[in-house]
Protein backbone atom coordinates (compact mmCIF):
# COMPACT_ATOMS: atom_id res chain seq x y z
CA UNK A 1 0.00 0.00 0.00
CA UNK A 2 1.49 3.01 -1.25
CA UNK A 3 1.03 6.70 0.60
CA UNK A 4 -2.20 8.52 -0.36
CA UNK A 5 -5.75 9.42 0.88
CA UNK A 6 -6.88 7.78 4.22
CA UNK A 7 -9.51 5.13 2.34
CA UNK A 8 -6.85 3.58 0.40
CA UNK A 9 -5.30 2.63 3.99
CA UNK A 10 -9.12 2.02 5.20
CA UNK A 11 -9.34 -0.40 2.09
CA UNK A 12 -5.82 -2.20 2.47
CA UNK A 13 -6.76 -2.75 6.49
CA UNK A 14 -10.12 -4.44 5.46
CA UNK A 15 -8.53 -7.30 3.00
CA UNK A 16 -5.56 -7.62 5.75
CA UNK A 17 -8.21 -8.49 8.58
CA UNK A 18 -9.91 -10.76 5.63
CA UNK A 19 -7.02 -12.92 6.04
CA UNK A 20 -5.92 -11.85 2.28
CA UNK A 21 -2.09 -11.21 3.25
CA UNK A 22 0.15 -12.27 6.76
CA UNK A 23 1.91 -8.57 6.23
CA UNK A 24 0.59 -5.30 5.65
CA UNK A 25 3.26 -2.27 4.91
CA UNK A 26 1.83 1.43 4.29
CA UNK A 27 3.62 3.65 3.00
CA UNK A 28 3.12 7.07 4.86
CA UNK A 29 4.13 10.93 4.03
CA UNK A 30 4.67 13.49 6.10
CA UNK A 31 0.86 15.14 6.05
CA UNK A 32 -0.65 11.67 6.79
CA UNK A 33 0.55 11.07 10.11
CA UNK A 34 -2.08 11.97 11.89
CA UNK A 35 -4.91 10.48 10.18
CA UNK A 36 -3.10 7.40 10.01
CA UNK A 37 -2.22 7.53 13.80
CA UNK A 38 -6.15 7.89 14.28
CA UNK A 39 -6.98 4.77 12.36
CA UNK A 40 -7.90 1.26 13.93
CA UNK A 41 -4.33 -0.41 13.19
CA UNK A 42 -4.01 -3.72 13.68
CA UNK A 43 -1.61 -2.80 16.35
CA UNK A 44 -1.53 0.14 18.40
CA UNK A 45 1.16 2.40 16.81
CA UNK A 46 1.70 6.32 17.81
CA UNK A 47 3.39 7.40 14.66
CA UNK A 48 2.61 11.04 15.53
CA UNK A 49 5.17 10.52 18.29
CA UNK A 50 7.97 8.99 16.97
CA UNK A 51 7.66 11.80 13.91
CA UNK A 52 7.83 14.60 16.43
CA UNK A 53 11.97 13.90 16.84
CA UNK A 54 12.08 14.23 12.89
CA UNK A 55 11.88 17.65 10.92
CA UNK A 56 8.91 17.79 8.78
CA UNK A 57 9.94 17.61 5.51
CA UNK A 58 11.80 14.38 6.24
CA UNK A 59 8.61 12.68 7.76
CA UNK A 60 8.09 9.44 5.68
CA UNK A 61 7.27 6.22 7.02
CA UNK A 62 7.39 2.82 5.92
CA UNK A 63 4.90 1.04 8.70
CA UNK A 64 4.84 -2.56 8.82
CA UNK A 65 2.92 -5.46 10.31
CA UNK A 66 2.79 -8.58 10.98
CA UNK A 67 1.01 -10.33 13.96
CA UNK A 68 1.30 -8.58 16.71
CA UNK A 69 4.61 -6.97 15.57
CA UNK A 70 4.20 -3.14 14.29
CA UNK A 71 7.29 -1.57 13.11
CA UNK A 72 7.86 2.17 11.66
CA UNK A 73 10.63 3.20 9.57
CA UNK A 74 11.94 6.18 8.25
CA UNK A 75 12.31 6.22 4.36
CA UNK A 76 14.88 8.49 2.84
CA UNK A 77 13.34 11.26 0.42
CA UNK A 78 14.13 12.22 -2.90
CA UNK A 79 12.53 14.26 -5.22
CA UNK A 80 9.71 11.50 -7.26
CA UNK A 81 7.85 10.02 -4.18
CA UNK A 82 6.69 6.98 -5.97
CA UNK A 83 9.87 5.92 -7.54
CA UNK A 84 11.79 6.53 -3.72
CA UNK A 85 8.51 4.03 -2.42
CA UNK A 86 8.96 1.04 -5.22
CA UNK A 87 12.98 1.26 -4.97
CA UNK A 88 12.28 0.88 -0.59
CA UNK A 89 10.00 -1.54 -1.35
CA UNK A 90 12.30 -3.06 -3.57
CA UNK A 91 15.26 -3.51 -1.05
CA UNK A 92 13.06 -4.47 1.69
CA UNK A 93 12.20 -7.47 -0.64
CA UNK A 94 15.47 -8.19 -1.43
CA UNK A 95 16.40 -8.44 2.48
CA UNK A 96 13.35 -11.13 2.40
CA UNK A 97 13.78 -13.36 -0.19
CA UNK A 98 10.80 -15.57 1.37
CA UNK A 99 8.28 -12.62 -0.34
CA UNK A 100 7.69 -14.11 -2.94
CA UNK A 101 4.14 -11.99 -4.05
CA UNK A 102 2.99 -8.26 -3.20
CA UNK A 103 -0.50 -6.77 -3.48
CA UNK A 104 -0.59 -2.94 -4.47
CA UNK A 105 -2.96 -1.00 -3.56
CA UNK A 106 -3.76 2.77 -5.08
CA UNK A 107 -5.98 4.51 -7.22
CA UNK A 108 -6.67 3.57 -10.73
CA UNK A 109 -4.50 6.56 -12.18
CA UNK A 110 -1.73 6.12 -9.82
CA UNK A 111 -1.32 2.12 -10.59
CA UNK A 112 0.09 2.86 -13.74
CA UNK A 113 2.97 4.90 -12.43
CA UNK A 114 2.58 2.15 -9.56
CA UNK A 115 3.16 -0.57 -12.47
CA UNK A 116 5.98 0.79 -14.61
CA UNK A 117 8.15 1.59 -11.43
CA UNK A 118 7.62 -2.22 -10.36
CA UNK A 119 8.28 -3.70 -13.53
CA UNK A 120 11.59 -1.68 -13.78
CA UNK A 121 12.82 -2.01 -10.52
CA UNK A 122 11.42 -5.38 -8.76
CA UNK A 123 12.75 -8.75 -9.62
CA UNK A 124 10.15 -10.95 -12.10
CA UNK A 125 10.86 -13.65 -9.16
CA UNK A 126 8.45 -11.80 -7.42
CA UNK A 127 4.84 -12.00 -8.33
CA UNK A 128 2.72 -8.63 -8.19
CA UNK A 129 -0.88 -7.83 -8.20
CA UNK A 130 -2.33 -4.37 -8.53
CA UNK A 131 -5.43 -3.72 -7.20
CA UNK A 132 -7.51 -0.03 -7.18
CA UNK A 133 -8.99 1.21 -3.69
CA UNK A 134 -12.87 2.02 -4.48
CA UNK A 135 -13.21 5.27 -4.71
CA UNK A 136 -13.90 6.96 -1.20
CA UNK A 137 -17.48 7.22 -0.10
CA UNK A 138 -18.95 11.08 -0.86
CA UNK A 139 -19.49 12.95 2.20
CA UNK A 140 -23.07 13.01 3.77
CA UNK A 141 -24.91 15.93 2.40
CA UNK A 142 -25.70 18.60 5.30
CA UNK A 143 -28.45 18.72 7.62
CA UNK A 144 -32.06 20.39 6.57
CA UNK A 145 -31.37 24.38 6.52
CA UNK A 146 -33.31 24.41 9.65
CA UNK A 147 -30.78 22.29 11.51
CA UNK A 148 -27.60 23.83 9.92
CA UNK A 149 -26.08 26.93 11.53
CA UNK A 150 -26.27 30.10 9.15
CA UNK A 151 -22.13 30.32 9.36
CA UNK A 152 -21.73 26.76 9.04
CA UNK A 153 -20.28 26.12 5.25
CA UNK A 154 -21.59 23.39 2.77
CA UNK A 155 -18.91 20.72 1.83
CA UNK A 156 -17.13 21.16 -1.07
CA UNK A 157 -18.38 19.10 -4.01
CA UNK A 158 -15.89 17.72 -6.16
CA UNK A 159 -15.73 19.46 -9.91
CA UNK A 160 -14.98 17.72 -13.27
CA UNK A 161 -12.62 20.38 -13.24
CA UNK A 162 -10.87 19.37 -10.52
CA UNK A 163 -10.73 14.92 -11.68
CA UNK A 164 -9.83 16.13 -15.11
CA UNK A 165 -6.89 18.53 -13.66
CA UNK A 166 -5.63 15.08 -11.44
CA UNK A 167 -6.13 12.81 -14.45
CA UNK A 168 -3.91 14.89 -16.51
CA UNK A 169 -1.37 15.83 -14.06
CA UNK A 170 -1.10 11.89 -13.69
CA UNK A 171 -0.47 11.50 -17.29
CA UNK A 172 2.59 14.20 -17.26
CA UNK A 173 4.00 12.27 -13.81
CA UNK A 174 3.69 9.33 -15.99
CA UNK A 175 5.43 10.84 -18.68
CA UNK A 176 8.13 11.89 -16.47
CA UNK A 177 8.89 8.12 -14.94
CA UNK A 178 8.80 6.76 -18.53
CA UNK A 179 11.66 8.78 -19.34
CA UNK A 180 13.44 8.26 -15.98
CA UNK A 181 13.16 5.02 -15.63
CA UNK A 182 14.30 4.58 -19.48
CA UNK A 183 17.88 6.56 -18.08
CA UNK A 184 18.35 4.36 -15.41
C-alpha cells in the first residue's frame, strides 16, 4: 500500500483483517501522520510521536505489520515520491527473499505509475498484483437548513474540473517516470 488518501489505507486494512495477506506495509508521508495515527491499526502504533523527533519535511514512514509486531521506519526522500517508495520496497524485498508476491494497492490513475516503477525495478521472481482502492465514499450531504447553523459552510463538491486537472497531471508524472526510468 502506497502513501495517499486515508480510504486507500481504510481499504488495504479491510482485506488484511480478511485474512488476504500475513503482512501489511503502508507507506506514509509526512501530512498523513495523523490520520493514520487515528486509524484502527491492527496494532496500536503512535506514529505522531515517533515523527515529532524528525523535521517535517523528512517525515516518511514505511509502517509494517505482521502479527502482533508493528514496526515504523523512516524512508529516505528524494525528489519522485513513488519511484523513492517502489525502490524501498524493492530492497526491503530483497532483504526477504521468502516474499515471494505483493498486493498494491492505489488509485486507478496512480497504478500505472505504480506498475511501470515495479516492472523496472522489482525482480520478475516476485509476483505482483495491482489492485484499485474504491473510490472513497462522498461525504453526507448537510443537515435540513433548519438544523444547519447560518455560518456553518456546505462541503465542497468535487468538480470535473478538478478529476480532469488530477487525471492529466497523472499523465505528465507518468510521462516523467517513462523517461526516468528509461535513463536508469
Amino acid at each position: 500500500m502506497l502513501a495517499g488518501r486515508v480510504h486507500r489505507k481504510e481499504y488495504a486494512l479491510e482485506l488484511f483483517r480478511q485474512g488476504l495477506a500475513p503482512r501489511l506495509l503502508f507507506s506514509v508521508g509526512r501530512f498523513e501522520i495523523r490520520r493514520f495515527s487515528k486509524m484502527a491499526l491492527p496494532v496500536p502504533l503512535d506514529l505522531l510521536k515517533l515523527a515529532q523527533e524528525v523535521p517535517p519535511p523528512q517525515r516518511h514512514y514505511f509502517v509494517f505489520f505482521y502479527g502482533q509486531l508493528a514496526q515504523a521506519d523512516l524512508v529516505p526522500l528524494r525528489r519522485f515520491g513513488t519511484l523513492t517508495e517502489i525502490e524501498e520496497l524493492s530492497r526491503r524485498l530483497s532483504e526477504n527473499a521468502g516474499i515471494r508476491s505483493v498486493l498494491l494497492i492505489s488509485s486507478d490513475t496512480h497504478l500505472r505509475r505504480i506498475r511501470m516503477c515495479c516492472r523496472s525495478l522489482l525482480s520478475p521472481k516476485v509476483e505482483l498484483a495491482f489492485l484499485s482502492a474504491p473510490p472513497p465514499l462522498p461525504e453526507q450531504p448537510p443537515p435540513a437548513s433548519s438544523e444547519r447553523k447560518h455560518d456553518q459552510p456546505l462541503p465542497p463538491k468535487r468538480s470535473r474540473f478538478a478529476s480532469a486537472k488530477e487525471e492529466l497531471l497523472e499523465l505528465f508524472k507518468l510521462a516523467i517516470y517513462w523517461v526516468l526510468l528509461k535513463i536508469r
